[in-house]
PDB file of N, CA and C in Angstrom:
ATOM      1  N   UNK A   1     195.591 123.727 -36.018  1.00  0.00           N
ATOM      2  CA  UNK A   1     194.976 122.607 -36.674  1.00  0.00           C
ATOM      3  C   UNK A   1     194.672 121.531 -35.618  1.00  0.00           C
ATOM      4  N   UNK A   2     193.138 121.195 -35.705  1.00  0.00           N
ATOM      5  CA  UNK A   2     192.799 120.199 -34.542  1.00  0.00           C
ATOM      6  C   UNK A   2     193.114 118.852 -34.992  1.00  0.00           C
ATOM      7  N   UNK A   3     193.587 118.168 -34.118  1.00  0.00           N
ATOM      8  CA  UNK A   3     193.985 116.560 -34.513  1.00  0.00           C
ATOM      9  C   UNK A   3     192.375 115.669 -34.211  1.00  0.00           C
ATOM     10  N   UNK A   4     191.751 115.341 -35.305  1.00  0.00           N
ATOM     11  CA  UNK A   4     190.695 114.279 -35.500  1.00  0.00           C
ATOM     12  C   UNK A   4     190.884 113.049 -34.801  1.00  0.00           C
ATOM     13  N   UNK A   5     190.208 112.181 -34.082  1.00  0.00           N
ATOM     14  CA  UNK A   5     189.839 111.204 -33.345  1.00  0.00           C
ATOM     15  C   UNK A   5     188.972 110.339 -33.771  1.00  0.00           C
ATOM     16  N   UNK A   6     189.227 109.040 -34.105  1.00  0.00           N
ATOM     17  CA  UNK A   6     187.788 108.520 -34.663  1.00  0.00           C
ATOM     18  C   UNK A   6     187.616 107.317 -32.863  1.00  0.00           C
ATOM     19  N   UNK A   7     186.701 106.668 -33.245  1.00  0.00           N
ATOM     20  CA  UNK A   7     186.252 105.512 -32.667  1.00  0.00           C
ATOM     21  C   UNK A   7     187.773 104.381 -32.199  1.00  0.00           C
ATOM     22  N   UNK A   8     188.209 103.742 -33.269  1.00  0.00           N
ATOM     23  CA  UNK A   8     189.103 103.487 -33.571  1.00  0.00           C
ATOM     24  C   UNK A   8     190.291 103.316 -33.450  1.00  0.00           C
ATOM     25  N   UNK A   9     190.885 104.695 -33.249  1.00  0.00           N
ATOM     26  CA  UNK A   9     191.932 105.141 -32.108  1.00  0.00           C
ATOM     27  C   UNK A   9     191.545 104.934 -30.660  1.00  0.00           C
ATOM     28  N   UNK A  10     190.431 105.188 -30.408  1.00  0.00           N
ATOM     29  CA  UNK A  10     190.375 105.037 -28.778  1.00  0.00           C
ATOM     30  C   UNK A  10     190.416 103.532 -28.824  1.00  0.00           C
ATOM     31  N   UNK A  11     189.597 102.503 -29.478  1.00  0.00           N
ATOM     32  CA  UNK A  11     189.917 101.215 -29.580  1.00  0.00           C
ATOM     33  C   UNK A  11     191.238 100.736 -29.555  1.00  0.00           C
ATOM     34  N   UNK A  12     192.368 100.534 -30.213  1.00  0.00           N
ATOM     35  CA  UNK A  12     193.404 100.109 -30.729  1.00  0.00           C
ATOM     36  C   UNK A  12     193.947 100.924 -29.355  1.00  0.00           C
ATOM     37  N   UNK A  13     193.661 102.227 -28.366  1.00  0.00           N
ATOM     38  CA  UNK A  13     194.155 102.507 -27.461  1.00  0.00           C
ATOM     39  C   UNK A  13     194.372 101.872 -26.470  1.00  0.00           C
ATOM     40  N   UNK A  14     192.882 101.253 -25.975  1.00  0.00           N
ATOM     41  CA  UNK A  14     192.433 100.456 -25.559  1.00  0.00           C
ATOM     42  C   UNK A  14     193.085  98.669 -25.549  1.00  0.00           C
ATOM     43  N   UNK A  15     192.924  98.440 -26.421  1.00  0.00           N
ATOM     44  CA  UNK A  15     193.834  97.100 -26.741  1.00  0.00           C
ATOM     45  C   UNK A  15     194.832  97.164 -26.641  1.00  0.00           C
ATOM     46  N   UNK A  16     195.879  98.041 -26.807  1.00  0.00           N
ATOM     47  CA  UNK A  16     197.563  98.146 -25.974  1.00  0.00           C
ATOM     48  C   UNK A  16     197.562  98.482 -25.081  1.00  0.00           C
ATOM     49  N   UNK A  17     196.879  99.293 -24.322  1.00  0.00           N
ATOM     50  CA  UNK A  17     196.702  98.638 -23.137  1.00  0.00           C
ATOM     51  C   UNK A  17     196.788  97.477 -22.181  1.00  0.00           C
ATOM     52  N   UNK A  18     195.593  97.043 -22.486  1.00  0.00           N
ATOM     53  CA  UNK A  18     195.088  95.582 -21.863  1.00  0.00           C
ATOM     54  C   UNK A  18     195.937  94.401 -22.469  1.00  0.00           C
ATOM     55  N   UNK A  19     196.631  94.531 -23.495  1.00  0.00           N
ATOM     56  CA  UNK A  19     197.890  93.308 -23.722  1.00  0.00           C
ATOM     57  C   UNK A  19     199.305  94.129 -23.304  1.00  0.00           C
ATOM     58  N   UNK A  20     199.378  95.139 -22.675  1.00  0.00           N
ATOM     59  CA  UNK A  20     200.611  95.388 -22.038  1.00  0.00           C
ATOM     60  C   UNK A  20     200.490  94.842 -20.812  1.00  0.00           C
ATOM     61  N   UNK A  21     199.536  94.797 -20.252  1.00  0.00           N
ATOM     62  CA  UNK A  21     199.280  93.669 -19.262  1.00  0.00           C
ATOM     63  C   UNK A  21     199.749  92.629 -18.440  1.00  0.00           C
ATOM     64  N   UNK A  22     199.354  91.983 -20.022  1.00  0.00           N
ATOM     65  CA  UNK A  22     199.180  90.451 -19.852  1.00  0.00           C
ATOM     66  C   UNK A  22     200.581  89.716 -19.824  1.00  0.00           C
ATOM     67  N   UNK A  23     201.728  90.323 -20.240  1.00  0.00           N
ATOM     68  CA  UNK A  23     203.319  89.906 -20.133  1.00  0.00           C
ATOM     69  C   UNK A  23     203.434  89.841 -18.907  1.00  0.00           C
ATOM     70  N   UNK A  24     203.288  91.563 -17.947  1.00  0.00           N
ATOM     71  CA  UNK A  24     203.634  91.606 -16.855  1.00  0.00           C
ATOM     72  C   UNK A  24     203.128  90.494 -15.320  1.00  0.00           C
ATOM     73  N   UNK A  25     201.934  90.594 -16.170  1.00  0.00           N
ATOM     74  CA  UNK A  25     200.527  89.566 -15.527  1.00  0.00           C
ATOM     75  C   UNK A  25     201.620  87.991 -14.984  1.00  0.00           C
ATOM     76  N   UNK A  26     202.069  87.866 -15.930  1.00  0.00           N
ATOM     77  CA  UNK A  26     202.432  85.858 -16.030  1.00  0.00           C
ATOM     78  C   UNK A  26     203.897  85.735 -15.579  1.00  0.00           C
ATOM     79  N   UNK A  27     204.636  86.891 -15.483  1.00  0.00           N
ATOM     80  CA  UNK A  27     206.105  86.814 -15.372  1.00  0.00           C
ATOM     81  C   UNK A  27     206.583  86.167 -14.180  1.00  0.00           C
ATOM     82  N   UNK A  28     207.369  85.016 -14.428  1.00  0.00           N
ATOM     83  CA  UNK A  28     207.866  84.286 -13.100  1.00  0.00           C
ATOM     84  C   UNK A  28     209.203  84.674 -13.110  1.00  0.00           C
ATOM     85  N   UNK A  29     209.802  84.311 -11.613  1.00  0.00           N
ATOM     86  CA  UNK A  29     210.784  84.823 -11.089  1.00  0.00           C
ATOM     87  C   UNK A  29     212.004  83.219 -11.363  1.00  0.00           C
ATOM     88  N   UNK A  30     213.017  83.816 -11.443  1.00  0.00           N
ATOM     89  CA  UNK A  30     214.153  83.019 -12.160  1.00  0.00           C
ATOM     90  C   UNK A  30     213.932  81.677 -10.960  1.00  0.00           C
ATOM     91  N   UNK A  31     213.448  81.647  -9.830  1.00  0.00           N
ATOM     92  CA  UNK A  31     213.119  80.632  -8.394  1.00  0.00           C
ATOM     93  C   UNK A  31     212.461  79.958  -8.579  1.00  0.00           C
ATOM     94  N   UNK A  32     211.262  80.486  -9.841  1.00  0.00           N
ATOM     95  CA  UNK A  32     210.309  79.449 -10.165  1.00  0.00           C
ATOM     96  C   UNK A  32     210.310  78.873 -11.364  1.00  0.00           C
ATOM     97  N   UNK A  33     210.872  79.666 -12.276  1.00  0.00           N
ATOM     98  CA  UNK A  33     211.290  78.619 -13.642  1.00  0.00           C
ATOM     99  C   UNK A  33     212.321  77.742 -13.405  1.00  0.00           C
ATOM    100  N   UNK A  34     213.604  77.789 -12.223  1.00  0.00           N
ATOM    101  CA  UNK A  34     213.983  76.557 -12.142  1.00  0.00           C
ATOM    102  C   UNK A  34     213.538  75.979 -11.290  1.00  0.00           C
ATOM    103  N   UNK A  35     212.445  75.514 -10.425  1.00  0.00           N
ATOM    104  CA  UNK A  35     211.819  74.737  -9.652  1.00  0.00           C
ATOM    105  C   UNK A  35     211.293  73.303 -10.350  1.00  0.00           C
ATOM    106  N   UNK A  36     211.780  72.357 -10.230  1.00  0.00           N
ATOM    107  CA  UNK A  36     211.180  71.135 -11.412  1.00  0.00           C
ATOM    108  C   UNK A  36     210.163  70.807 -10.449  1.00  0.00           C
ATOM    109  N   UNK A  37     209.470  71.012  -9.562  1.00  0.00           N
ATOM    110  CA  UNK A  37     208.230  70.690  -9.041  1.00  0.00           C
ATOM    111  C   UNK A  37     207.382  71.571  -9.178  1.00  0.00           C
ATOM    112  N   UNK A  38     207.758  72.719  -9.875  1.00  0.00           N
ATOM    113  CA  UNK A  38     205.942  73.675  -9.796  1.00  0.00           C
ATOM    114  C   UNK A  38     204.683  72.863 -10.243  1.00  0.00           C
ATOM    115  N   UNK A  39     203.806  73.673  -9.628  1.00  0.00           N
ATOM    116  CA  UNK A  39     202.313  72.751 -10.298  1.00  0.00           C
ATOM    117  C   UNK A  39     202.127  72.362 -11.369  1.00  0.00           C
ATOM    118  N   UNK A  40     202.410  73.175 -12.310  1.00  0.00           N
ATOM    119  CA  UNK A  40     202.629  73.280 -14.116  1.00  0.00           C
ATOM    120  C   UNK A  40     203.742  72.197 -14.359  1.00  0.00           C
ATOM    121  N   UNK A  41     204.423  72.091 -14.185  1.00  0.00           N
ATOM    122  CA  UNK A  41     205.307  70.738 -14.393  1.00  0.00           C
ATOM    123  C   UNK A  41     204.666  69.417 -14.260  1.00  0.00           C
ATOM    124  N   UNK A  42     204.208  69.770 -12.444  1.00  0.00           N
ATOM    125  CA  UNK A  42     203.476  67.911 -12.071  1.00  0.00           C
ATOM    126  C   UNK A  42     202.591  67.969 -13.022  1.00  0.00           C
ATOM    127  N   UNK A  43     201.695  68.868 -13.246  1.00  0.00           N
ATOM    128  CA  UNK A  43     200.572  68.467 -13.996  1.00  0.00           C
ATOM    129  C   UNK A  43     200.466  67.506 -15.501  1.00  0.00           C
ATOM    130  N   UNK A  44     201.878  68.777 -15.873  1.00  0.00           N
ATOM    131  CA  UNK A  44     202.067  68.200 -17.371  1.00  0.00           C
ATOM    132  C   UNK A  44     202.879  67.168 -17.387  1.00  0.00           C
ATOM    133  N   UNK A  45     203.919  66.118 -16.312  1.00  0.00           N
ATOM    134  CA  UNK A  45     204.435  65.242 -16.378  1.00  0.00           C
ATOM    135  C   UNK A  45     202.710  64.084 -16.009  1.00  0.00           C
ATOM    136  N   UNK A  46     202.327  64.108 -15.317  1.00  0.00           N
ATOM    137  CA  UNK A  46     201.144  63.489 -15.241  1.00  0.00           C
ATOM    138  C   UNK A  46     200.154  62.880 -16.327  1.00  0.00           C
ATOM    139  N   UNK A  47     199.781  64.181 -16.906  1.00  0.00           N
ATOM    140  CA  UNK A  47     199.107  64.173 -18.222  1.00  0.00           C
ATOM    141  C   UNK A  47     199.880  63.395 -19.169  1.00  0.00           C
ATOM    142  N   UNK A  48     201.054  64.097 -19.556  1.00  0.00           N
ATOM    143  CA  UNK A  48     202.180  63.227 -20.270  1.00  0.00           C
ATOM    144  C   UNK A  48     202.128  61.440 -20.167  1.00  0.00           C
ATOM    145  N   UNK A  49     201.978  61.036 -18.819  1.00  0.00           N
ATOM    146  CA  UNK A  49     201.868  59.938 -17.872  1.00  0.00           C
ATOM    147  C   UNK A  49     200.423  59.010 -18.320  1.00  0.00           C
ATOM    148  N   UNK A  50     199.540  59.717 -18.454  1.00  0.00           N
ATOM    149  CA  UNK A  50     198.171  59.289 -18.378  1.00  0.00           C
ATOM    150  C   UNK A  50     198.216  58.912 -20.274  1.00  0.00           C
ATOM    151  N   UNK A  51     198.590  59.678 -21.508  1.00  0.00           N
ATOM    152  CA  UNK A  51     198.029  59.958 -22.328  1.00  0.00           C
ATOM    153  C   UNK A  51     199.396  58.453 -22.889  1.00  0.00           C
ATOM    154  N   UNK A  52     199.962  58.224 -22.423  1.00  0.00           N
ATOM    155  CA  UNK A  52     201.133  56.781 -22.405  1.00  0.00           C
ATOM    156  C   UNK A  52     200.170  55.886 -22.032  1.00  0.00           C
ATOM    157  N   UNK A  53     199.901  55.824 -20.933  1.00  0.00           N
ATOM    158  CA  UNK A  53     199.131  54.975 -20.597  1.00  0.00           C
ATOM    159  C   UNK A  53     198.273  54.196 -20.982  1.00  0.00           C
ATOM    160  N   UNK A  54     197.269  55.006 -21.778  1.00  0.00           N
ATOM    161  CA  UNK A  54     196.036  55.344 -23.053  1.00  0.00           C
ATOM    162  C   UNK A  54     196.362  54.231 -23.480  1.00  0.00           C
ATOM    163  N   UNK A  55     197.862  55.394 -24.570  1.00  0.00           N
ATOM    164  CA  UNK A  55     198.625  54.547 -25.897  1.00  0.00           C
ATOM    165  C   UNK A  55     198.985  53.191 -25.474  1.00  0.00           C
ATOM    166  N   UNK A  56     199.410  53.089 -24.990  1.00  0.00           N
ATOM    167  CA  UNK A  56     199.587  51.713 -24.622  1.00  0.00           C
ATOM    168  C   UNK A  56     198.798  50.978 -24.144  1.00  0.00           C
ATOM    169  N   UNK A  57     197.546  50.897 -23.545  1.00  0.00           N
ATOM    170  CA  UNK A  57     196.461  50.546 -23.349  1.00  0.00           C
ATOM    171  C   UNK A  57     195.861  49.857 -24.429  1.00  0.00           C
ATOM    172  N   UNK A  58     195.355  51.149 -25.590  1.00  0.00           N
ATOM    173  CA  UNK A  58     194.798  50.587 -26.499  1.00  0.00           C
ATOM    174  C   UNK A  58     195.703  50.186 -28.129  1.00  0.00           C
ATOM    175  N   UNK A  59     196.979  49.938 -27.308  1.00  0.00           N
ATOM    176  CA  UNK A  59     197.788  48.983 -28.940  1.00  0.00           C
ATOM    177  C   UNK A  59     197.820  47.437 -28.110  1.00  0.00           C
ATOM    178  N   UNK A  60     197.364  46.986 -27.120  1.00  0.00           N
ATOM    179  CA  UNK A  60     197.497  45.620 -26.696  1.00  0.00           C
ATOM    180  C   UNK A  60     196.431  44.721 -26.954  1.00  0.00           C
ATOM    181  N   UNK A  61     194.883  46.318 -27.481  1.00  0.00           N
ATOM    182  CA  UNK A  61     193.641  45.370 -27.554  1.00  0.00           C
ATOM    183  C   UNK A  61     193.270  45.612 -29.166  1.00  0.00           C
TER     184      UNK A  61
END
């Protein structure tokens, strides 16, 4: 008995694939999640920094 194949299956094959990936893709090393200076930190303490700033900016006017 032959096992049928649609479209479908090769799709959904396809897509676990390419998101098995994407975990391995981003994984940081225990050196860099405790680093309190990575780029991703300054950035978002910054932003954090700027969007205060704003707020407080525009409750004085």
């Amino acid at each position: 008995m032959a096992t049928m194949t649609s479209t479908t299956d090769f799709d959904n094959a396809e897509i676990t694939q390419q998101y098995s990936r994407i975990n391995t893709r981003f994984e940081l090393s225990d050196e860099e999640l405790d680093n309190d200076n990575s780029s991703a930190r300054l950035f978002e303490r910054s932003r954090i920094k700027a969007l205060a700033a704003v707020h407080i900016y525009t409750k004085h006017f």
